[in-house]
PDB file of N, CA and C in Angstrom:
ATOM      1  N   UNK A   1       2.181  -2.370   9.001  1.00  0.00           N
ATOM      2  CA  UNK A   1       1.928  -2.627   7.603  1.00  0.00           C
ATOM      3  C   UNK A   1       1.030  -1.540   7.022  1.00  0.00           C
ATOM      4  N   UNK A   2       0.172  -0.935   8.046  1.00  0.00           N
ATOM      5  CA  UNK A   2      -0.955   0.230   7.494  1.00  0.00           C
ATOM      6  C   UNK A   2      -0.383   1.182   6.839  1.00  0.00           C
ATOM      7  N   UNK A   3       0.685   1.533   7.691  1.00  0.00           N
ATOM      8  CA  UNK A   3       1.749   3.067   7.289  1.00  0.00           C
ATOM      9  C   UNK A   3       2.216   2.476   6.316  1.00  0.00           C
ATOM     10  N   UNK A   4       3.095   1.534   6.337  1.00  0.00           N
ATOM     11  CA  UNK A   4       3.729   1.200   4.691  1.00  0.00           C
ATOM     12  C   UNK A   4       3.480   1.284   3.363  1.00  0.00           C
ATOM     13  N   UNK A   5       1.622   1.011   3.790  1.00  0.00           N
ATOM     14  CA  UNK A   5       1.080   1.229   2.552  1.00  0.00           C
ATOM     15  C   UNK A   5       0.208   2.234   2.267  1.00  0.00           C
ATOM     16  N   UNK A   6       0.054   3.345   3.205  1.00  0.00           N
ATOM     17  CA  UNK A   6      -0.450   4.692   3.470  1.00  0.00           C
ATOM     18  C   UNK A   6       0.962   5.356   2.565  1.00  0.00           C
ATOM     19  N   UNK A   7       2.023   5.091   2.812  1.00  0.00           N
ATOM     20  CA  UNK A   7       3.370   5.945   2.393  1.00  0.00           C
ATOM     21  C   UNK A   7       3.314   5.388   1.360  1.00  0.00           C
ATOM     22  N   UNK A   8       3.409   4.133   0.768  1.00  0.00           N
ATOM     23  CA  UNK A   8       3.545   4.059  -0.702  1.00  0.00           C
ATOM     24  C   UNK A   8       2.459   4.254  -1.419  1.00  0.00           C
ATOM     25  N   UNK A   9       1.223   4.376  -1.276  1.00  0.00           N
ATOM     26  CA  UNK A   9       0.325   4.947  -2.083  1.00  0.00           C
ATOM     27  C   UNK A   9      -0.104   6.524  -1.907  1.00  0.00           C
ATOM     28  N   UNK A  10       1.076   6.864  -1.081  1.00  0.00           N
ATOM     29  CA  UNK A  10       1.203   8.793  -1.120  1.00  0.00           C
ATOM     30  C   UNK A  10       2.227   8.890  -2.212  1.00  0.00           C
ATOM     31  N   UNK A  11       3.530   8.402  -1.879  1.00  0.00           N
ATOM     32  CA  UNK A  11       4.152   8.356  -3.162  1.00  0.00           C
ATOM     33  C   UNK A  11       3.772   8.247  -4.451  1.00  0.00           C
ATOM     34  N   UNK A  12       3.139   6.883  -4.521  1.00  0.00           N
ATOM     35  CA  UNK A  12       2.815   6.929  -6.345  1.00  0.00           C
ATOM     36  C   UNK A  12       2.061   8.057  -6.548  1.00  0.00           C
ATOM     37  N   UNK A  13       0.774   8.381  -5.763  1.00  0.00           N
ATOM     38  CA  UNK A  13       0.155   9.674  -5.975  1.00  0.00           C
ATOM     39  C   UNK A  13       0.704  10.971  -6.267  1.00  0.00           C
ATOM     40  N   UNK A  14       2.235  11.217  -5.810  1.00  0.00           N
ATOM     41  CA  UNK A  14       2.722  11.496  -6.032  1.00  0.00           C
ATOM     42  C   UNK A  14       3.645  11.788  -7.875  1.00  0.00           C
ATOM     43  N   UNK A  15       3.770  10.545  -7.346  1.00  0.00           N
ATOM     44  CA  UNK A  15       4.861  10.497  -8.925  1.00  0.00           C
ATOM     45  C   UNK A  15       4.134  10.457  -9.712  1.00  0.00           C
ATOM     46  N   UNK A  16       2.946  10.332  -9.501  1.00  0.00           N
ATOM     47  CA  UNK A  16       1.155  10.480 -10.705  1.00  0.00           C
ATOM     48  C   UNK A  16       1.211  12.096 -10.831  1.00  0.00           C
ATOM     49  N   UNK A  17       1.555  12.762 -10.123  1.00  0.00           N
ATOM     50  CA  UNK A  17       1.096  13.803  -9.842  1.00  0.00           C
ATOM     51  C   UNK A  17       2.180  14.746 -10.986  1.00  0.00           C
ATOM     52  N   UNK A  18       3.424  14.551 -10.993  1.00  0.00           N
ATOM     53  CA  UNK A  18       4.409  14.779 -11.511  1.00  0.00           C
ATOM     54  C   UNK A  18       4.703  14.127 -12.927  1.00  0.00           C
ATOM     55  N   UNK A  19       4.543  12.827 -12.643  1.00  0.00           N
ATOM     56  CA  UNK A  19       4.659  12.274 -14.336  1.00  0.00           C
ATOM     57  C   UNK A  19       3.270  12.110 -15.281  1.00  0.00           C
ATOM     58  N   UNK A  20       2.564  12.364 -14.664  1.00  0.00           N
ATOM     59  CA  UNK A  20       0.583  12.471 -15.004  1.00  0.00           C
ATOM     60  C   UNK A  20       0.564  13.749 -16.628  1.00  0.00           C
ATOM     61  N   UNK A  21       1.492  15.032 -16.166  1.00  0.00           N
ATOM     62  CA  UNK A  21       1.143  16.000 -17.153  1.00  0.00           C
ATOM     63  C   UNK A  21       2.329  15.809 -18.369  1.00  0.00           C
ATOM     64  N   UNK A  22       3.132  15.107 -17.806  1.00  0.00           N
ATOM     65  CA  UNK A  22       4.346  15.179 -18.804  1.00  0.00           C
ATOM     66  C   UNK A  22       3.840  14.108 -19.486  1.00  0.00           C
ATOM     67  N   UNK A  23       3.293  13.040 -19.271  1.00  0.00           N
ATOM     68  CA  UNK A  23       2.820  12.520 -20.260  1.00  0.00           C
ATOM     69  C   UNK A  23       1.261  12.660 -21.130  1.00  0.00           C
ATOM     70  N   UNK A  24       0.427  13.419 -20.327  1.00  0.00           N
ATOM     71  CA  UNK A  24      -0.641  14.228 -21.156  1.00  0.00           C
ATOM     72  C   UNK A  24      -0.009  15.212 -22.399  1.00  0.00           C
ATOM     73  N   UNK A  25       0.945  15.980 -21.835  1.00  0.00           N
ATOM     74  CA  UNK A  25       1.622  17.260 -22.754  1.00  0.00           C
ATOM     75  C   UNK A  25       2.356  16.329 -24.019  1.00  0.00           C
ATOM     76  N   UNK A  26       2.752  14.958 -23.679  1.00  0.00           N
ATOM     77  CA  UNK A  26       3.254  14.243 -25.087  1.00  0.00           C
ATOM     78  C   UNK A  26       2.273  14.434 -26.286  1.00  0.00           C
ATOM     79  N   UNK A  27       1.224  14.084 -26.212  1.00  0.00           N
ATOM     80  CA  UNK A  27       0.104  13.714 -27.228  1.00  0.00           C
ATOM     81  C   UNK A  27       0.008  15.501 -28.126  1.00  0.00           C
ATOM     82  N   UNK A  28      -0.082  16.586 -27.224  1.00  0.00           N
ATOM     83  CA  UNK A  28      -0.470  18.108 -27.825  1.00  0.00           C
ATOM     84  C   UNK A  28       1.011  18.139 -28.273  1.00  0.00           C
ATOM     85  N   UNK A  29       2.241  18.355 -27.684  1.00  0.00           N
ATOM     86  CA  UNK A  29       3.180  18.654 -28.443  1.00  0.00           C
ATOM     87  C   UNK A  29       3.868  17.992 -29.600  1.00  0.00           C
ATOM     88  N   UNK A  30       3.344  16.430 -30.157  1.00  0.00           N
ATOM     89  CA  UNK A  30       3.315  15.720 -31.113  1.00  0.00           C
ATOM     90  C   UNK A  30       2.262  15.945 -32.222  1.00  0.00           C
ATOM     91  N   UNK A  31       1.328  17.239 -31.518  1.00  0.00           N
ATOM     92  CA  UNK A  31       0.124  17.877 -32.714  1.00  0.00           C
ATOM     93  C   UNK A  31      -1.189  16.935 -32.578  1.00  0.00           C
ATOM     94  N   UNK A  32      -1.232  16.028 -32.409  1.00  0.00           N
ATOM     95  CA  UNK A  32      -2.386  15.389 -32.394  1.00  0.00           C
ATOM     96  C   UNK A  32      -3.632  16.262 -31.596  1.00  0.00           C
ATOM     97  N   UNK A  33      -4.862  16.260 -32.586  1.00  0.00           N
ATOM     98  CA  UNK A  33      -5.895  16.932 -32.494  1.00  0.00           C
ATOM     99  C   UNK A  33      -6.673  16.528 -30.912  1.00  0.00           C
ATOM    100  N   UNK A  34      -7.226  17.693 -30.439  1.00  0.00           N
ATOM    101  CA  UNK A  34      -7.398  17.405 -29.175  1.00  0.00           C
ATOM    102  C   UNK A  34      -8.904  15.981 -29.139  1.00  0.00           C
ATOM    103  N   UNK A  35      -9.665  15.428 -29.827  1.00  0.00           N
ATOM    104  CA  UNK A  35     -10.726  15.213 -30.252  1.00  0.00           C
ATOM    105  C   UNK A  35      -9.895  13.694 -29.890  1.00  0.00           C
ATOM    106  N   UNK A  36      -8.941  13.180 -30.353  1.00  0.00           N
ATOM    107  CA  UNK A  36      -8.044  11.926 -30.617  1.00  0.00           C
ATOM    108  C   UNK A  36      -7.370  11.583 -29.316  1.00  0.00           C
ATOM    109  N   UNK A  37      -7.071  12.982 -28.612  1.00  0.00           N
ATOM    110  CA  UNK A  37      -6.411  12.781 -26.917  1.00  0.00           C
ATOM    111  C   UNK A  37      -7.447  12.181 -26.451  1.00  0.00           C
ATOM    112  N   UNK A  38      -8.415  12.632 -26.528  1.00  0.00           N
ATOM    113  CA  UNK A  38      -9.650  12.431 -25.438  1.00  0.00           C
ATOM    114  C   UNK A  38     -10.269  11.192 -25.742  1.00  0.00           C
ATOM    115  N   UNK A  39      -9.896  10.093 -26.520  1.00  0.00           N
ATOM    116  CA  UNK A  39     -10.770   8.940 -27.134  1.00  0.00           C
ATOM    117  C   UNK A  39      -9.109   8.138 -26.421  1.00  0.00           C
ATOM    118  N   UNK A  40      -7.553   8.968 -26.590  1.00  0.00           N
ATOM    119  CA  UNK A  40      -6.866   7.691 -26.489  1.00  0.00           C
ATOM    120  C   UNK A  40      -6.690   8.081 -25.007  1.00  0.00           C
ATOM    121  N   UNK A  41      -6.938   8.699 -23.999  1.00  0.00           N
ATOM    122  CA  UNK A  41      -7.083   8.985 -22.488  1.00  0.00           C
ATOM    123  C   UNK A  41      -8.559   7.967 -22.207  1.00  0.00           C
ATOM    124  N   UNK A  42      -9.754   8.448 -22.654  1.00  0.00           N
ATOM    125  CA  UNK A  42     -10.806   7.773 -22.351  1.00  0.00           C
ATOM    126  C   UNK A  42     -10.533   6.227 -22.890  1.00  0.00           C
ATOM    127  N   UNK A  43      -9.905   5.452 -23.759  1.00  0.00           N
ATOM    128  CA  UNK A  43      -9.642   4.106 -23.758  1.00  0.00           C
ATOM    129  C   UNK A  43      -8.915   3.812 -22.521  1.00  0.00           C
ATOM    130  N   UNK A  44      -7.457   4.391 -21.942  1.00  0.00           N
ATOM    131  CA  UNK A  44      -7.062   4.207 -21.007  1.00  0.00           C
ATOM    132  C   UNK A  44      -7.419   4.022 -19.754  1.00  0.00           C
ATOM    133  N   UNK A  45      -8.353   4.875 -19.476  1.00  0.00           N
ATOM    134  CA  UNK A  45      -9.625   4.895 -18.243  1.00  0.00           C
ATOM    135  C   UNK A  45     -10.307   3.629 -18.411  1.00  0.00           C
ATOM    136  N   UNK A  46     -11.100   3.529 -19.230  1.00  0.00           N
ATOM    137  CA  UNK A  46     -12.211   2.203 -19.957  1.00  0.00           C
ATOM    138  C   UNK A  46     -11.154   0.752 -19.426  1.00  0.00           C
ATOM    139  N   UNK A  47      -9.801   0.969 -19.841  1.00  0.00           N
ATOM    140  CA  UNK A  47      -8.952  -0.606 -19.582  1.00  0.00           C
ATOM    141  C   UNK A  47      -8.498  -0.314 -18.339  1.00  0.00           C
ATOM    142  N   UNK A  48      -8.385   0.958 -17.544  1.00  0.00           N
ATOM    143  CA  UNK A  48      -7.852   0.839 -15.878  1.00  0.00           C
ATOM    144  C   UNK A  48      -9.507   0.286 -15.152  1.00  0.00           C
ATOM    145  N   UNK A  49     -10.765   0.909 -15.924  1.00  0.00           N
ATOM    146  CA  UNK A  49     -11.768   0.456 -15.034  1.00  0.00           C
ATOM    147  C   UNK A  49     -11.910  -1.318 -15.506  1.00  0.00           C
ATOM    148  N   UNK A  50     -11.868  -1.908 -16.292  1.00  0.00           N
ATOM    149  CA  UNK A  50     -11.395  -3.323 -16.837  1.00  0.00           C
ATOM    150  C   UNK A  50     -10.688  -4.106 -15.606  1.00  0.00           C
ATOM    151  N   UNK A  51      -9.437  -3.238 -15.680  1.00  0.00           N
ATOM    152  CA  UNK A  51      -8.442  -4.078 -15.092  1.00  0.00           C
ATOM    153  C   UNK A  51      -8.861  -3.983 -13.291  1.00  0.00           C
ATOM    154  N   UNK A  52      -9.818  -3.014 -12.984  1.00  0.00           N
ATOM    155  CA  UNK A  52     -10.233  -2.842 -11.494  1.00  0.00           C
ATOM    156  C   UNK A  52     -10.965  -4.139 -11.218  1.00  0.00           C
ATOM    157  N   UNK A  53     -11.934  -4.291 -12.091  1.00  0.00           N
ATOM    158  CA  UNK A  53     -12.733  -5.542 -12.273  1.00  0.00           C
ATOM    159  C   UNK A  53     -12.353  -6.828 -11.907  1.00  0.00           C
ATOM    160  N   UNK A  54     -11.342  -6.884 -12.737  1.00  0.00           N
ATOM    161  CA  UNK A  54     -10.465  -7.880 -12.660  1.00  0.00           C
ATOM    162  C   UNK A  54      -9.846  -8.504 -10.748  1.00  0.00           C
ATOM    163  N   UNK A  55      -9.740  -7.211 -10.597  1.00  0.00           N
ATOM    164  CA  UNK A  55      -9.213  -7.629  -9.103  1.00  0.00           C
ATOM    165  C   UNK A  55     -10.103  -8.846  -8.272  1.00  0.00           C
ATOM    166  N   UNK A  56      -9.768  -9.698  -7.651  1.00  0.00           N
ATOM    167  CA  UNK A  56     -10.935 -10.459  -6.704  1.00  0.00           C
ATOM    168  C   UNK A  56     -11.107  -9.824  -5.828  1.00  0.00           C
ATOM    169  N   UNK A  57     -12.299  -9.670  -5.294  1.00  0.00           N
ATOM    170  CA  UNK A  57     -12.680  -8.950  -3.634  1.00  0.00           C
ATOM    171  C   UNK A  57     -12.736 -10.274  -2.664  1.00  0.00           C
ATOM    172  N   UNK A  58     -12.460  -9.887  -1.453  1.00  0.00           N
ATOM    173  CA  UNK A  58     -12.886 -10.775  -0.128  1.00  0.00           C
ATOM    174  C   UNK A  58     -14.647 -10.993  -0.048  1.00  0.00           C
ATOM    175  N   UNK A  59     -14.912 -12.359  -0.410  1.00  0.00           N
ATOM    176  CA  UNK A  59     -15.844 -12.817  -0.056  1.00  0.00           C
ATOM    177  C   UNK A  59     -16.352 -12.978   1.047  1.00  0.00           C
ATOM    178  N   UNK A  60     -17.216 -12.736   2.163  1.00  0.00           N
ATOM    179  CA  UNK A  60     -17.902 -13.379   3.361  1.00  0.00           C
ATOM    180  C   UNK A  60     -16.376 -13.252   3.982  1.00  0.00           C
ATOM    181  N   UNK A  61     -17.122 -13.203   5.549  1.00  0.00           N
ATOM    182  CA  UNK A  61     -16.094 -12.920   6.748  1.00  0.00           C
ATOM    183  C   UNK A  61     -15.136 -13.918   6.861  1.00  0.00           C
ATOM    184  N   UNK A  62     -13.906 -13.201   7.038  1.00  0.00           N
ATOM    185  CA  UNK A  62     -12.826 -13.944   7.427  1.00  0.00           C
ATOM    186  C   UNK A  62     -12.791 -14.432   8.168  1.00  0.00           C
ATOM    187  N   UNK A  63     -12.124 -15.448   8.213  1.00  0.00           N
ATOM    188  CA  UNK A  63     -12.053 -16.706  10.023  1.00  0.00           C
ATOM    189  C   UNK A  63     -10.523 -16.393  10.515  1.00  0.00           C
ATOM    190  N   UNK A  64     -10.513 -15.848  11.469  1.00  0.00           N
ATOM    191  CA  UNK A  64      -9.578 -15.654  12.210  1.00  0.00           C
ATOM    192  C   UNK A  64      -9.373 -16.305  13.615  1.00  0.00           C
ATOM    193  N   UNK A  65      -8.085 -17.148  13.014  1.00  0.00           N
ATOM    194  CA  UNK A  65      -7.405 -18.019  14.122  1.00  0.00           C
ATOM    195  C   UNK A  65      -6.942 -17.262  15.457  1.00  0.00           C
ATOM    196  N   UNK A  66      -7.515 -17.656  16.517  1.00  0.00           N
ATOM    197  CA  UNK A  66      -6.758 -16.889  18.030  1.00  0.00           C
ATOM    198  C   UNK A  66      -5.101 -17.675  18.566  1.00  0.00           C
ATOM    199  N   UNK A  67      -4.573 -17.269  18.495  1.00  0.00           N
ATOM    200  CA  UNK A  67      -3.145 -17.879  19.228  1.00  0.00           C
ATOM    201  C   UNK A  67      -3.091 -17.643  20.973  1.00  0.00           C
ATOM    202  N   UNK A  68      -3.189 -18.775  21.573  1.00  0.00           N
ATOM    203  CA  UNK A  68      -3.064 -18.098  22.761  1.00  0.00           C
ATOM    204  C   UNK A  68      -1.433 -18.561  23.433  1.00  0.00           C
ATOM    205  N   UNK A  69      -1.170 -17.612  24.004  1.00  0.00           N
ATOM    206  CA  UNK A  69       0.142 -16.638  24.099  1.00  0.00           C
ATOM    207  C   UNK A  69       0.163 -16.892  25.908  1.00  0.00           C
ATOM    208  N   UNK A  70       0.864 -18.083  26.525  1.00  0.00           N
ATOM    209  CA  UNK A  70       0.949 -18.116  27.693  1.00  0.00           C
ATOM    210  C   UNK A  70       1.863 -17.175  28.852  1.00  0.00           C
ATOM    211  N   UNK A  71       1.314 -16.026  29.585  1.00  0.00           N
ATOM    212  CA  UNK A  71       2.230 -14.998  30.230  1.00  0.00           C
ATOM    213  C   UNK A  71       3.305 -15.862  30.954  1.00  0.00           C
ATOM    214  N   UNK A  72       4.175 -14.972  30.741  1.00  0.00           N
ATOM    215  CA  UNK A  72       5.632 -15.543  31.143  1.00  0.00           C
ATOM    216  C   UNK A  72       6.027 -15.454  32.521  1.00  0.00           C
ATOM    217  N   UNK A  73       6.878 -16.224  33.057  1.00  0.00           N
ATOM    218  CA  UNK A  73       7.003 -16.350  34.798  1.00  0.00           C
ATOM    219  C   UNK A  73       8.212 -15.195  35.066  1.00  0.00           C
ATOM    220  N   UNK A  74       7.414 -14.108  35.896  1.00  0.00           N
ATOM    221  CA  UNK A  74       7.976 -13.099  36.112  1.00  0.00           C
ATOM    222  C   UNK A  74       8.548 -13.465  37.511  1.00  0.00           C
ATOM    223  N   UNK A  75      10.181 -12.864  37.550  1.00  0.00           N
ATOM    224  CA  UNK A  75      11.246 -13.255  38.669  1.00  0.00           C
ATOM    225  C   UNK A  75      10.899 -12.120  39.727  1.00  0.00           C
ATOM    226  N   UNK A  76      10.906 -12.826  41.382  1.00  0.00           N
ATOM    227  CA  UNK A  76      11.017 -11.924  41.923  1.00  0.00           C
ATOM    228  C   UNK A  76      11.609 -11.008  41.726  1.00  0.00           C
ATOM    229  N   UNK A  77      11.642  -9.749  42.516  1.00  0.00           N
ATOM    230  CA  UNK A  77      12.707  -8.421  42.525  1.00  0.00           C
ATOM    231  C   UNK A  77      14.194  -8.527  42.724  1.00  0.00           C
ATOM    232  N   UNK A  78      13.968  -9.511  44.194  1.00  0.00           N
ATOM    233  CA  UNK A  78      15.307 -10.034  44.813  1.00  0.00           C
ATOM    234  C   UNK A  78      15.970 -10.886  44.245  1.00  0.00           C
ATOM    235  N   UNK A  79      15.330 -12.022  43.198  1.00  0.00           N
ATOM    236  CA  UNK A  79      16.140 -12.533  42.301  1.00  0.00           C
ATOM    237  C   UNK A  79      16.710 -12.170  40.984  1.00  0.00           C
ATOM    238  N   UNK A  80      15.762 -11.628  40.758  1.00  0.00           N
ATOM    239  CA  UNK A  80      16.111 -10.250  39.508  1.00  0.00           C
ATOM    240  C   UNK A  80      17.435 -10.250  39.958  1.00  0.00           C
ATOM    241  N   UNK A  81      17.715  -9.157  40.948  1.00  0.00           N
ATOM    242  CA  UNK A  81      19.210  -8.239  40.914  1.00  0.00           C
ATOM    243  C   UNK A  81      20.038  -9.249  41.585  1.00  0.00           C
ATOM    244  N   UNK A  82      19.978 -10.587  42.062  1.00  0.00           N
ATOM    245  CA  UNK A  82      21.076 -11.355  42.654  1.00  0.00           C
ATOM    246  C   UNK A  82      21.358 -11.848  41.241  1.00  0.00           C
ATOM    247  N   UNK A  83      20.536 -12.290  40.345  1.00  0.00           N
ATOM    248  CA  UNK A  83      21.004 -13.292  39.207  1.00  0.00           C
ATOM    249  C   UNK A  83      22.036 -11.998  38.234  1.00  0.00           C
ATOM    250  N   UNK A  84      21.838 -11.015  38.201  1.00  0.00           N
ATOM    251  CA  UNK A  84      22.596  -9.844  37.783  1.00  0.00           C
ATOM    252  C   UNK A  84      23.782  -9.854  38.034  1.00  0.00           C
ATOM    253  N   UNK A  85      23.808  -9.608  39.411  1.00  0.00           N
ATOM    254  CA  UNK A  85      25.094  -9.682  39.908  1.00  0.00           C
ATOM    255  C   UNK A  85      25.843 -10.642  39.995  1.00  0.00           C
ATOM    256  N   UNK A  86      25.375 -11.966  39.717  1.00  0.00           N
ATOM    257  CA  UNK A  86      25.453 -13.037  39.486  1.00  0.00           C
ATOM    258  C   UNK A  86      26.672 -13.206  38.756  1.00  0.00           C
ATOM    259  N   UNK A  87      26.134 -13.023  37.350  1.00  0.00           N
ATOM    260  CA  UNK A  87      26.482 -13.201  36.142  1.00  0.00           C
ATOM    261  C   UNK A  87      27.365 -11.958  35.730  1.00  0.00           C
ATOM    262  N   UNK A  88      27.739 -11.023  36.214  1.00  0.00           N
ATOM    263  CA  UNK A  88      28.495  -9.774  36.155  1.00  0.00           C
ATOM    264  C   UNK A  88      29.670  -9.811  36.662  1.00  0.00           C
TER     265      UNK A  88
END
């Protein structure tokens, strides 16, 4: 599950990385004064740090249940390869 989400948060970083300027370059090539980018970028920041807030964190240590997992009855050698041949 670690890698899964190591790879998908390389990706979006990614596609941040790539769709990040094409949508900065909207605001200058529509003319808007640079003074107006920087108030409607800095609102955007202001509601991503908002919405961070928002997240719940893990309170106090987790309780983690143990499963215990009884080892399995391993076949002799000699029955191993008779039940093989057995069934073959």
């Amino acid at each position: 599950m670690r890698g899964a989400g190591a790879a998908w948060r390389a990706g979006f970083g990614r596609l941040g990385g790539v769709v990040g300027p094409l949508l900065g370059g909207l605001p200058i090539s529509a003319g808007l004064a640079l003074n107006s980018i920087f108030y409607i970028l800095a609102a955007v920041g202001i509601l991503g740090v908002l919405l961070t807030l928002l997240v719940p964190s893990a309170r106090g240590p987790r309780e983690l249940h143990s499963t215990f997992i009884e080892p399995s009855l391993r076949a002799e050698p000699g029955k191993l390869a008779s039940s093989a041949v057995e069934k073959g």
